[in-house]
Every structure is written in C-alpha cells, then in structure tokens.
PDB file of N, CA and C in Angstrom:
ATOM      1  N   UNK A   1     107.924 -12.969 216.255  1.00  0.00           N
ATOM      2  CA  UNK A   1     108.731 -12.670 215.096  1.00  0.00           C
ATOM      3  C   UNK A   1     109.688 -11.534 215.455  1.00  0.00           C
ATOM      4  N   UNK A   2     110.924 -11.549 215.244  1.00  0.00           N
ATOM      5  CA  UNK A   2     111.695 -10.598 215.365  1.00  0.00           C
ATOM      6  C   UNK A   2     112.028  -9.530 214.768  1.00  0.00           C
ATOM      7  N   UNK A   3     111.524  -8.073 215.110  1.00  0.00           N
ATOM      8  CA  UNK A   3     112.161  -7.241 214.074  1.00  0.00           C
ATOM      9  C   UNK A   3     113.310  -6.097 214.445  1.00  0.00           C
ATOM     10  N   UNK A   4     113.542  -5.995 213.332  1.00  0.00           N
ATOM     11  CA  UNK A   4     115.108  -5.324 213.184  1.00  0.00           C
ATOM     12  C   UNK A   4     114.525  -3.664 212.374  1.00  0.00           C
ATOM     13  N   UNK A   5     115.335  -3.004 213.154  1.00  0.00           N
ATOM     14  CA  UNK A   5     115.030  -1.923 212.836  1.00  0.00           C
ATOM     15  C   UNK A   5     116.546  -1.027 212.369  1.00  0.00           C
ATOM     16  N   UNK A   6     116.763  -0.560 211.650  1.00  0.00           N
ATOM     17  CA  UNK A   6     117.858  -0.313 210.453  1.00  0.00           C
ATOM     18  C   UNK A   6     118.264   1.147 209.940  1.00  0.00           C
ATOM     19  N   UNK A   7     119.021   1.966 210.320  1.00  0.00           N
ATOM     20  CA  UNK A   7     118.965   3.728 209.980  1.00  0.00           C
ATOM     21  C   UNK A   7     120.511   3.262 209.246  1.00  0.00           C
ATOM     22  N   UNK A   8     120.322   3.933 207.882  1.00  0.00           N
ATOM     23  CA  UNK A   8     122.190   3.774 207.344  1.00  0.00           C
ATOM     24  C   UNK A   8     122.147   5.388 207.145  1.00  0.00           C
ATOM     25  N   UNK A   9     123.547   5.704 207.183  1.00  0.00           N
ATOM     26  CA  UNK A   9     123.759   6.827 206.680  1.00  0.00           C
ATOM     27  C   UNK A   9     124.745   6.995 205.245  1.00  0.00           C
ATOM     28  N   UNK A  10     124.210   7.661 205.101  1.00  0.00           N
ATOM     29  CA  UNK A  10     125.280   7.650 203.124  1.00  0.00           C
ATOM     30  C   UNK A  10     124.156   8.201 202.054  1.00  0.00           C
ATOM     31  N   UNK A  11     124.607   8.320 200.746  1.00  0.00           N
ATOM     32  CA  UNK A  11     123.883   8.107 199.958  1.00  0.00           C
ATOM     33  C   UNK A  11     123.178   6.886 199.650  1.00  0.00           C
ATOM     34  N   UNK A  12     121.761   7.149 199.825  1.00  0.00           N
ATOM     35  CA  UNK A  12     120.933   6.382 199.783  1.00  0.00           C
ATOM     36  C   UNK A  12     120.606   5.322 198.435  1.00  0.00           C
ATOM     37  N   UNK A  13     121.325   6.030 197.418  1.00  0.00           N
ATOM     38  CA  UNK A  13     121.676   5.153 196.282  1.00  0.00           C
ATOM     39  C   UNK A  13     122.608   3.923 196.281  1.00  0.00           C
ATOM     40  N   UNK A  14     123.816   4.207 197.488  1.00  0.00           N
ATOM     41  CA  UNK A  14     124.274   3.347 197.593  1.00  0.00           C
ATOM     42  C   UNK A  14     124.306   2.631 198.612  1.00  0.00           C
ATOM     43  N   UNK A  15     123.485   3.289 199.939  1.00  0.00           N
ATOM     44  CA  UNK A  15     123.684   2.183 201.042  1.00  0.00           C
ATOM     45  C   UNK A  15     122.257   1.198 200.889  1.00  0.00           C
ATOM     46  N   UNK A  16     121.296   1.395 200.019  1.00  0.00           N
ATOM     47  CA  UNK A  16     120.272   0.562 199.835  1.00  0.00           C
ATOM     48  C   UNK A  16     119.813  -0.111 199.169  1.00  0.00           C
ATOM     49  N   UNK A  17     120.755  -0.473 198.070  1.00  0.00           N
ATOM     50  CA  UNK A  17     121.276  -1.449 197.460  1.00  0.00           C
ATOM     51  C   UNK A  17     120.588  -2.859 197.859  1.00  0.00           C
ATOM     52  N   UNK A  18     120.851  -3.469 199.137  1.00  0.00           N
ATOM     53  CA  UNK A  18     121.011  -4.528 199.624  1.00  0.00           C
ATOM     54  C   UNK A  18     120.723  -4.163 200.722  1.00  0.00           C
ATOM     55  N   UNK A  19     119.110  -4.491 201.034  1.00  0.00           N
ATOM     56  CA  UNK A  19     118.775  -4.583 202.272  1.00  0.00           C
ATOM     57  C   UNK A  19     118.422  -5.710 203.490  1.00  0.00           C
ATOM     58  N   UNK A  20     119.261  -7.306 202.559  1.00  0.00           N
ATOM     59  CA  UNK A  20     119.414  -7.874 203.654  1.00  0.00           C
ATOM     60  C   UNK A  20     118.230  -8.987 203.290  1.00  0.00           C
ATOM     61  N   UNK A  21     117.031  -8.597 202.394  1.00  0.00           N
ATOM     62  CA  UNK A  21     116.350  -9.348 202.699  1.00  0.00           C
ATOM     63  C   UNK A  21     114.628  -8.433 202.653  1.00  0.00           C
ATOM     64  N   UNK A  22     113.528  -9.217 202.269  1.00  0.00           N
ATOM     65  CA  UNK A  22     112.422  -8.507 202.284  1.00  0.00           C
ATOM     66  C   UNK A  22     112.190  -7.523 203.277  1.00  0.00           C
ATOM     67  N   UNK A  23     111.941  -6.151 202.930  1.00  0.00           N
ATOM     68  CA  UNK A  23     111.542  -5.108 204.046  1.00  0.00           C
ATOM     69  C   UNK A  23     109.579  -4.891 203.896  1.00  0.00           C
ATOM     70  N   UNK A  24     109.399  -4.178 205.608  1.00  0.00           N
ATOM     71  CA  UNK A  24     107.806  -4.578 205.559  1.00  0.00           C
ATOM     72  C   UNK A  24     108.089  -2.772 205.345  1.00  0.00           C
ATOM     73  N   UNK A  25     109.108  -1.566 205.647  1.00  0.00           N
ATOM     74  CA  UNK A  25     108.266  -0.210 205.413  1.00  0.00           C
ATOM     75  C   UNK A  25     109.194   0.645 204.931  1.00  0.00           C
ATOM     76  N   UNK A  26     109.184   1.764 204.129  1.00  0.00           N
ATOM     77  CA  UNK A  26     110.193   2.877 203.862  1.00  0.00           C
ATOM     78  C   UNK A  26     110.024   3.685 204.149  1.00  0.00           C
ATOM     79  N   UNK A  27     111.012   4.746 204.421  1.00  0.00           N
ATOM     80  CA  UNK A  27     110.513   6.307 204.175  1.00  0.00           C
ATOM     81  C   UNK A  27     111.822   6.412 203.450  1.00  0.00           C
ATOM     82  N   UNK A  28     111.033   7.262 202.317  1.00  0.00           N
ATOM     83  CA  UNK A  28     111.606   8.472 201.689  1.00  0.00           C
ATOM     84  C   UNK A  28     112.046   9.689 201.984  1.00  0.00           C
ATOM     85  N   UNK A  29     112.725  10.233 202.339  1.00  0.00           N
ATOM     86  CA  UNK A  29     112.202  11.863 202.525  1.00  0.00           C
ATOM     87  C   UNK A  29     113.705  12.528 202.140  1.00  0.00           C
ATOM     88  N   UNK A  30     113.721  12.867 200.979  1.00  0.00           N
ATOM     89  CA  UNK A  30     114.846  13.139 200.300  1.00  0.00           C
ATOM     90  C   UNK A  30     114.511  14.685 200.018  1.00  0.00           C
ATOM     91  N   UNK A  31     115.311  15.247 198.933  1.00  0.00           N
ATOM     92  CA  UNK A  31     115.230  15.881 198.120  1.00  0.00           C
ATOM     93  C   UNK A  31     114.842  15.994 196.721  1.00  0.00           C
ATOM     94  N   UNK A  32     114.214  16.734 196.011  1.00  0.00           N
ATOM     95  CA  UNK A  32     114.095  17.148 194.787  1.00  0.00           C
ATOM     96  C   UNK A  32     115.369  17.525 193.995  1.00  0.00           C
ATOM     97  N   UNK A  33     115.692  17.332 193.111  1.00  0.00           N
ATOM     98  CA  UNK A  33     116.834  18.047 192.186  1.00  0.00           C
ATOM     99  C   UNK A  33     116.562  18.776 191.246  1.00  0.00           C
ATOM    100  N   UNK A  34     117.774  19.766 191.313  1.00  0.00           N
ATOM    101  CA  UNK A  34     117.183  20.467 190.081  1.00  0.00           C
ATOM    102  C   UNK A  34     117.374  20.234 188.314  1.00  0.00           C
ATOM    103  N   UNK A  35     117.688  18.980 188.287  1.00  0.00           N
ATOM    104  CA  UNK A  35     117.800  18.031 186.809  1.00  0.00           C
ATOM    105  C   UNK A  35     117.501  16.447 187.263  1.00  0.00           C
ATOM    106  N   UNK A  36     116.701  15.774 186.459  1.00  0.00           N
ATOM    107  CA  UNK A  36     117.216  14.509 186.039  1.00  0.00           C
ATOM    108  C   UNK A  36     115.934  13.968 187.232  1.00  0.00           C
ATOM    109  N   UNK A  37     115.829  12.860 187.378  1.00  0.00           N
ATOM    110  CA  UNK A  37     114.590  12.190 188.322  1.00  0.00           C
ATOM    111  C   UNK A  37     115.292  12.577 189.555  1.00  0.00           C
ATOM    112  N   UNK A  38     114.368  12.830 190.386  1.00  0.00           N
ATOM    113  CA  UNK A  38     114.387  12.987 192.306  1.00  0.00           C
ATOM    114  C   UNK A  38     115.180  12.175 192.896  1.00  0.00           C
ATOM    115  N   UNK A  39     115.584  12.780 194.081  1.00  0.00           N
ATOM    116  CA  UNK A  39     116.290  10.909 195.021  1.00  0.00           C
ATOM    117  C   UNK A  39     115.229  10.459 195.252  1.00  0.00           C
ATOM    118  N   UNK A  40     113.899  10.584 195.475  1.00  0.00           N
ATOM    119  CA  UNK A  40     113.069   9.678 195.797  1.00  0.00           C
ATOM    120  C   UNK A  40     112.657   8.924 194.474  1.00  0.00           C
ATOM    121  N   UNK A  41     112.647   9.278 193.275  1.00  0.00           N
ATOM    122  CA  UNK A  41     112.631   8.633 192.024  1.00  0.00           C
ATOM    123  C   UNK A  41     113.793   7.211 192.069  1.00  0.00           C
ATOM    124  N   UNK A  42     114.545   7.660 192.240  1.00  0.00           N
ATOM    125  CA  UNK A  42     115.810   6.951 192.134  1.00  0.00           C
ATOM    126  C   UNK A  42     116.059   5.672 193.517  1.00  0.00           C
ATOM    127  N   UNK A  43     115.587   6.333 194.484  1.00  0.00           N
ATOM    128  CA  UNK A  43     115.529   5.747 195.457  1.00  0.00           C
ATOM    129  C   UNK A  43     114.828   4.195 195.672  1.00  0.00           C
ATOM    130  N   UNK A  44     112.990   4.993 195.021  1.00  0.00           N
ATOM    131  CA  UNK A  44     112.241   3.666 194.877  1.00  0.00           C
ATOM    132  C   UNK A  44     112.132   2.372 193.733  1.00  0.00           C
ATOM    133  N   UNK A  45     112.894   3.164 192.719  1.00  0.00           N
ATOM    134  CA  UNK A  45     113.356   2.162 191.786  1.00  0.00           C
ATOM    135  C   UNK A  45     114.623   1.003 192.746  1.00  0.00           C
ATOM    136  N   UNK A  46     115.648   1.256 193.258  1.00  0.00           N
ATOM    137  CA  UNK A  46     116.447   0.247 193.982  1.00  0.00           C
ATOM    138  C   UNK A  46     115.578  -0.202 194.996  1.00  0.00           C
ATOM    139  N   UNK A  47     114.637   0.168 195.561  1.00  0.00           N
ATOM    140  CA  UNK A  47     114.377  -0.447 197.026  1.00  0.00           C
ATOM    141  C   UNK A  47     113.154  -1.633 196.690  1.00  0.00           C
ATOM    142  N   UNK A  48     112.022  -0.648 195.570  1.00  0.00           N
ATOM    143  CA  UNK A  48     110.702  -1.637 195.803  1.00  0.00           C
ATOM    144  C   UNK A  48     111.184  -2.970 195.171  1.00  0.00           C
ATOM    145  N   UNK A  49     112.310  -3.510 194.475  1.00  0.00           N
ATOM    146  CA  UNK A  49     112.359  -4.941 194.303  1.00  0.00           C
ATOM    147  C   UNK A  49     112.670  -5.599 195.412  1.00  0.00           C
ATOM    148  N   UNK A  50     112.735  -4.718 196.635  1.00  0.00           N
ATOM    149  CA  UNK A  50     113.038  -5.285 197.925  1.00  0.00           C
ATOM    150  C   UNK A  50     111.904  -5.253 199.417  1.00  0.00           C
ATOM    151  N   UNK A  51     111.063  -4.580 198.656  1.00  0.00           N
ATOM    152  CA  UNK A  51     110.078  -4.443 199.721  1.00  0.00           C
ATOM    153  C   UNK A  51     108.827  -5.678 199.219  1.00  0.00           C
ATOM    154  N   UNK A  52     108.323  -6.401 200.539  1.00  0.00           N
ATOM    155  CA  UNK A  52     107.901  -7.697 200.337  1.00  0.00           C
ATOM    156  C   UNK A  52     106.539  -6.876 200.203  1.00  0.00           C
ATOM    157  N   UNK A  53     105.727  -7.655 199.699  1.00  0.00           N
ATOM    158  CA  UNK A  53     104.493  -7.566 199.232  1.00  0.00           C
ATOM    159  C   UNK A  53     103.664  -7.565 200.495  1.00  0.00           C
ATOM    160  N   UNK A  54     102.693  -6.345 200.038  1.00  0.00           N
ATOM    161  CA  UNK A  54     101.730  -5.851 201.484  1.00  0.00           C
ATOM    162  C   UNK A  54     103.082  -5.179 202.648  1.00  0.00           C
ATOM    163  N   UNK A  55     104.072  -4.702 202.207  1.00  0.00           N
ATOM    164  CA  UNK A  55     104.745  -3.456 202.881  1.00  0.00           C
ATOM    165  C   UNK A  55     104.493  -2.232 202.045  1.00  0.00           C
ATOM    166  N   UNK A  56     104.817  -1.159 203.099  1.00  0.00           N
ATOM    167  CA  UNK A  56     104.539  -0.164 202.508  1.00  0.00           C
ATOM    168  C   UNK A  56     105.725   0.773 202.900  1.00  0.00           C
ATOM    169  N   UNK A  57     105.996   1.894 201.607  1.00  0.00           N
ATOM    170  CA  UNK A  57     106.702   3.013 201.341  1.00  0.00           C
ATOM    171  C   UNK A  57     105.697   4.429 201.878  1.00  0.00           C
ATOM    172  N   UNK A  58     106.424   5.162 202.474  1.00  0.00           N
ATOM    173  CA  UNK A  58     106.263   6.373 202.406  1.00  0.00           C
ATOM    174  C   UNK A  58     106.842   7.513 202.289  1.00  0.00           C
ATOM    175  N   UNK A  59     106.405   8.495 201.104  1.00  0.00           N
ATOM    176  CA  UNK A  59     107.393   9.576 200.467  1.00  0.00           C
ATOM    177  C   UNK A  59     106.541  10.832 201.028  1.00  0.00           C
ATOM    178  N   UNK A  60     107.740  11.599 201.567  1.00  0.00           N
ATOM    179  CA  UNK A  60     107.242  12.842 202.164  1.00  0.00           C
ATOM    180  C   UNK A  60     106.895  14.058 201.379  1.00  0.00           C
ATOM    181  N   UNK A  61     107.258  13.851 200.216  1.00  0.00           N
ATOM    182  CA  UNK A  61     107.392  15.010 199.660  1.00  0.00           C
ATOM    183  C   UNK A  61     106.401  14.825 198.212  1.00  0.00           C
ATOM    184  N   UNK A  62     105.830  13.757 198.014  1.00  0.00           N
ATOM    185  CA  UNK A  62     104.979  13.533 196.757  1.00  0.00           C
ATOM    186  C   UNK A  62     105.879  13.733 195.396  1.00  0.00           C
ATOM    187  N   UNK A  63     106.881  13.808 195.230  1.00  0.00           N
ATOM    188  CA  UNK A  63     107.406  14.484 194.006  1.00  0.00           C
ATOM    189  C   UNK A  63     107.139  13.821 192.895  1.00  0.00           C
ATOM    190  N   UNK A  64     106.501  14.754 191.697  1.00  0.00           N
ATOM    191  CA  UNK A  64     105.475  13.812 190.430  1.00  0.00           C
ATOM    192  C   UNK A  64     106.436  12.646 189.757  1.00  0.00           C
ATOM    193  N   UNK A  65     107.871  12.614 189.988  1.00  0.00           N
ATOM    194  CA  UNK A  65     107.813  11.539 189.079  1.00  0.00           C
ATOM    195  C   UNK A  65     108.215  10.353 190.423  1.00  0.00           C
ATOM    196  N   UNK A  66     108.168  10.310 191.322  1.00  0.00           N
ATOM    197  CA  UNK A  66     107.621   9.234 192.241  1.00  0.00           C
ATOM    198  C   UNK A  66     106.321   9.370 192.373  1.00  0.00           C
ATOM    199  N   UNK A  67     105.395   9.646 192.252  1.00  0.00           N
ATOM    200  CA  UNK A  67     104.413   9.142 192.029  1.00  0.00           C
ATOM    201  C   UNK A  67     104.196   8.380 190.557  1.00  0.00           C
ATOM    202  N   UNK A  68     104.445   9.088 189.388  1.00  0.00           N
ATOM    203  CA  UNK A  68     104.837   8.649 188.103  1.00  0.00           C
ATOM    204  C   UNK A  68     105.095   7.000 188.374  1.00  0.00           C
ATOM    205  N   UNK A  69     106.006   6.732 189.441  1.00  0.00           N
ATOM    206  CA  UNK A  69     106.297   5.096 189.234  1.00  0.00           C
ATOM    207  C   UNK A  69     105.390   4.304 190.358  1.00  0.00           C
ATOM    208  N   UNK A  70     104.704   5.072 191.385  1.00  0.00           N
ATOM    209  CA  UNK A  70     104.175   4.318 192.068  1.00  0.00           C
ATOM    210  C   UNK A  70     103.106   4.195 191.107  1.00  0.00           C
ATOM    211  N   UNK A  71     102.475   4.847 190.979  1.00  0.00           N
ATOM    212  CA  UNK A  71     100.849   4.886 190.277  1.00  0.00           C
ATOM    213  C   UNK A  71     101.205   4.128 188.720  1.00  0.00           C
ATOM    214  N   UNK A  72     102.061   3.408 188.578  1.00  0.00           N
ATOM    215  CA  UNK A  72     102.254   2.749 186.812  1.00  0.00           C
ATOM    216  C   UNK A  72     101.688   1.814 187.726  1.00  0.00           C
ATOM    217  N   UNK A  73     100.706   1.063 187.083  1.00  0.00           N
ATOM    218  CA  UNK A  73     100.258  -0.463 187.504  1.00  0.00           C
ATOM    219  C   UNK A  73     101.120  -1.885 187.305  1.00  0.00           C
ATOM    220  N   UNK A  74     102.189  -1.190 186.523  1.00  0.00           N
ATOM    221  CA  UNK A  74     103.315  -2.710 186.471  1.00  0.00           C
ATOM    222  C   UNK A  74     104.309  -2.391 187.047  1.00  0.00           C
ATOM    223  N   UNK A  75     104.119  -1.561 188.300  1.00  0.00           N
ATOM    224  CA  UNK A  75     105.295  -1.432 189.263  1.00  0.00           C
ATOM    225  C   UNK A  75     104.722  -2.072 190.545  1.00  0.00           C
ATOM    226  N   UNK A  76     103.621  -2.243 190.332  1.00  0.00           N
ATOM    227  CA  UNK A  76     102.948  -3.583 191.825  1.00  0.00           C
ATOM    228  C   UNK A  76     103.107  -2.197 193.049  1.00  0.00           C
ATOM    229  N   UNK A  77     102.302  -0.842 192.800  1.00  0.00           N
ATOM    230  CA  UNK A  77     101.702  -0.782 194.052  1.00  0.00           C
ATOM    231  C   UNK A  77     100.148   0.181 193.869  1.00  0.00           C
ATOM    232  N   UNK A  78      99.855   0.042 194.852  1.00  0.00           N
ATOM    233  CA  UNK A  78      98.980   1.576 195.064  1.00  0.00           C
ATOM    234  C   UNK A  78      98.881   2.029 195.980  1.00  0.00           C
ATOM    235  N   UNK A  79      98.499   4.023 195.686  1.00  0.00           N
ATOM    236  CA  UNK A  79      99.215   4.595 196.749  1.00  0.00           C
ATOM    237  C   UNK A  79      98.133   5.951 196.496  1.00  0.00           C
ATOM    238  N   UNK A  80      98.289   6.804 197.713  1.00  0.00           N
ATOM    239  CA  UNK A  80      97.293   7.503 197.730  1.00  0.00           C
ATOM    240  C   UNK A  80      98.029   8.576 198.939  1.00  0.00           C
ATOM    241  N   UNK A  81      97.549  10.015 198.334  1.00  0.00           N
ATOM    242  CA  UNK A  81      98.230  11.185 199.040  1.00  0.00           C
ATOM    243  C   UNK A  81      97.772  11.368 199.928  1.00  0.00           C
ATOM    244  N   UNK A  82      98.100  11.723 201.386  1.00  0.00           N
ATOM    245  CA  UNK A  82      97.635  11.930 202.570  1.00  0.00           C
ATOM    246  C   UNK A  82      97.593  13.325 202.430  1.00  0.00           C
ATOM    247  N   UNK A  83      96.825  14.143 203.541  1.00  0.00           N
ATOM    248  CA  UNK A  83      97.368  15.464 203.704  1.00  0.00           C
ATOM    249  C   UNK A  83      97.715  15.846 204.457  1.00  0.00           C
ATOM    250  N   UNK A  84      99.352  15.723 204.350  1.00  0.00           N
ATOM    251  CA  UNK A  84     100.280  16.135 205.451  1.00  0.00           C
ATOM    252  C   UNK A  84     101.116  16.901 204.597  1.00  0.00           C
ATOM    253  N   UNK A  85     101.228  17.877 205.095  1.00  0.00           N
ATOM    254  CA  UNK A  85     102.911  18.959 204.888  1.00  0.00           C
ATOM    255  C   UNK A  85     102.227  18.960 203.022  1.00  0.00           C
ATOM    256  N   UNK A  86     101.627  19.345 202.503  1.00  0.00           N
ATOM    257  CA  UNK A  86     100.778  19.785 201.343  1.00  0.00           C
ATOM    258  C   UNK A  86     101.275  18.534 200.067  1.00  0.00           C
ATOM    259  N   UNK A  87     101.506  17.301 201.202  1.00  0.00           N
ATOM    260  CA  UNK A  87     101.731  16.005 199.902  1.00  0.00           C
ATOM    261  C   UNK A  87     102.634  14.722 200.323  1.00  0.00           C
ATOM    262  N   UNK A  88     101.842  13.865 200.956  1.00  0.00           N
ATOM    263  CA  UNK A  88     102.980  12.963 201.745  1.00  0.00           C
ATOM    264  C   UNK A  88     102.089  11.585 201.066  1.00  0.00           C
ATOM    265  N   UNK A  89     102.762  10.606 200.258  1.00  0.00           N
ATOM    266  CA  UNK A  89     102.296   9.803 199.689  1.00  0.00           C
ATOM    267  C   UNK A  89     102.459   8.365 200.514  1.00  0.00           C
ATOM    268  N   UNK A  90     101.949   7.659 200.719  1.00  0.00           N
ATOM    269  CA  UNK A  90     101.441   6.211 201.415  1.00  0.00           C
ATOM    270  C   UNK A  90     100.990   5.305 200.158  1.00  0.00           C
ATOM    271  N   UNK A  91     102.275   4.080 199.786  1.00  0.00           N
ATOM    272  CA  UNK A  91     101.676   3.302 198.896  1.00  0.00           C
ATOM    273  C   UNK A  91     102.269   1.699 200.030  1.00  0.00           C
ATOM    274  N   UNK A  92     101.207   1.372 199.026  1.00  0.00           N
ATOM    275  CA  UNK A  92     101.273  -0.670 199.074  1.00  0.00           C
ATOM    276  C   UNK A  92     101.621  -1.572 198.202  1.00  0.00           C
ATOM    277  N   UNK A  93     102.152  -2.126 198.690  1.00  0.00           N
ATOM    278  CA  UNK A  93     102.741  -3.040 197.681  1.00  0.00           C
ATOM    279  C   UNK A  93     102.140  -3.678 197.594  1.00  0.00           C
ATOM    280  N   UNK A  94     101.610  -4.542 195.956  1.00  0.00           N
ATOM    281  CA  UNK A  94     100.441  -5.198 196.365  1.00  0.00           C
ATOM    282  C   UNK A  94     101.121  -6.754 195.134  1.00  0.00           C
ATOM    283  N   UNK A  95     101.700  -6.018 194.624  1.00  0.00           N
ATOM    284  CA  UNK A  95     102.616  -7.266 193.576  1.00  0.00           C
ATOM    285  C   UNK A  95     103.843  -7.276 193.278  1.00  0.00           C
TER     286      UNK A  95
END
C-alpha cells in the first residue's frame, strides 16, 4: 500500500480543508488563543470528517475545549492523555 506523507504550510484552517481523501494520523500542535475556541479546537472540527476510522489525532497541548470535542461521544472518538510535556492527548477514531 502506498503512503504519502504531506507537511502544508499556511493557516491550518485553510490549507486543511481538503485533504485529498481519508487520512490514517494528525498532529495538532498549535496554539491556544486568547478569545474564542483554540486552533486546535478549530482545527479538529475541519479535519476529523476526514480522518478514516481507526486513525488517530494527536494534540500536543491538551487544550480543554479540544478535548471538550474529542471526549463528546457523537464526535466518534476516544482519547486519552499521555504524559508528555504536562498534557499530550492521543485519540481514535472509532466512528
């Protein structure tokens, strides 16, 4: 099976949009803001309708309202904090 491996640069709101097609992994590792949901908030709302089921996201920074959407059970994942760098989250897509 062939895989393709993919770095864009830009805002991540807009270069990930359209990734071509089911992805098997993410990373996050954005920033926090100081108003309004996180880029990683914002981030995993555009991407997980694109990440195929049984791939997985990972956010470096835990920020509560990405977790807020991983951990809702009608966002199809679960995910669980590692302890790295005092909060690095590992979820699955599971629906």
């Amino acid at each position: 099976m062939p895989t393709t491996r993919d770095i864009r640069e830009g805002d991540a709101r807009k270069t990930l949009r359209d990734l071509g097609g089911p992805v098997d992994f993410i990373l996050i590792d954005g920033w926090p803001g100081d108003k309004g949901p996180t880029l990683a908030r914002q981030v995993i709302e555009i991407v997980a309708p694109q990440l195929r089921v049984g791939g997985y996201v990972m956010n470096d920074n835990a920020e509560a309202d990405f977790l807020e959407f991983v951990r809702d059970p009608n966002n199809g994942f679960v995910s669980i904090t590692l302890p790295l760098k005092g909060g690095t989250e590992l979820c699955l897509k599971v629906a």
